[in-house]
N, C-alpha and C. Protein backbone atom coordinates (compact mmCIF):
# COMPACT_ATOMS: atom_id res chain seq x y z
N UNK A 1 -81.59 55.73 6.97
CA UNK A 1 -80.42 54.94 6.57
C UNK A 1 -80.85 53.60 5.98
N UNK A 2 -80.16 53.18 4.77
CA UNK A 2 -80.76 51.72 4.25
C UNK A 2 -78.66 51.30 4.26
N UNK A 3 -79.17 50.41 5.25
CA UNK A 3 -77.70 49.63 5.21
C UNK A 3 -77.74 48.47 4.29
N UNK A 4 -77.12 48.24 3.43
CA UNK A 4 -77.20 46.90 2.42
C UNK A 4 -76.71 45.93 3.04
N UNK A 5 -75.63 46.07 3.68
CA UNK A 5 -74.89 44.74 4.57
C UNK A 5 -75.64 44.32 5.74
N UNK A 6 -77.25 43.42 5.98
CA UNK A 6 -77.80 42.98 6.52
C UNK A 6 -76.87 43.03 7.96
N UNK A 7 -75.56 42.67 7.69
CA UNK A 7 -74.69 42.06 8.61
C UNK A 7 -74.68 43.37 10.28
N UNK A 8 -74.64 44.93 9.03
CA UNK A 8 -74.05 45.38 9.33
C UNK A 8 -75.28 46.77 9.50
N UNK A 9 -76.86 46.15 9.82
CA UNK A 9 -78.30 46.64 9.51
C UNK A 9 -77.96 47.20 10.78
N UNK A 10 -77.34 46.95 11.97
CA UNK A 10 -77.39 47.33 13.43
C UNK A 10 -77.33 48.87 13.82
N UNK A 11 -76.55 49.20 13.21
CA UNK A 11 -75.36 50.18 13.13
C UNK A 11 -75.74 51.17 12.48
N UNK A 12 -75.91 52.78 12.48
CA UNK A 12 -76.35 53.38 11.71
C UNK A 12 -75.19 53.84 10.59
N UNK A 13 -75.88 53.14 9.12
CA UNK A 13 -74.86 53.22 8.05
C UNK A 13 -75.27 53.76 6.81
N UNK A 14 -74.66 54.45 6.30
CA UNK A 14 -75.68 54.94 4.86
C UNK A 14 -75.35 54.35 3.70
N UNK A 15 -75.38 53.34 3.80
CA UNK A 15 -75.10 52.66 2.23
C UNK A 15 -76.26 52.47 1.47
N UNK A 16 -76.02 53.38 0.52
CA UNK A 16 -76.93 53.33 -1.14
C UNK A 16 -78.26 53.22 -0.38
């Protein structure tokens, strides 16, 4: 997973 929203790096997120 590469989360772009540093904010939101915690969390497993798949953004781009």
């Amino acid at each position: 997973n590469f989360p772009l929203d540093l904010a939101s790096a915690e969390v497993p997120s798949t953004n781009g």
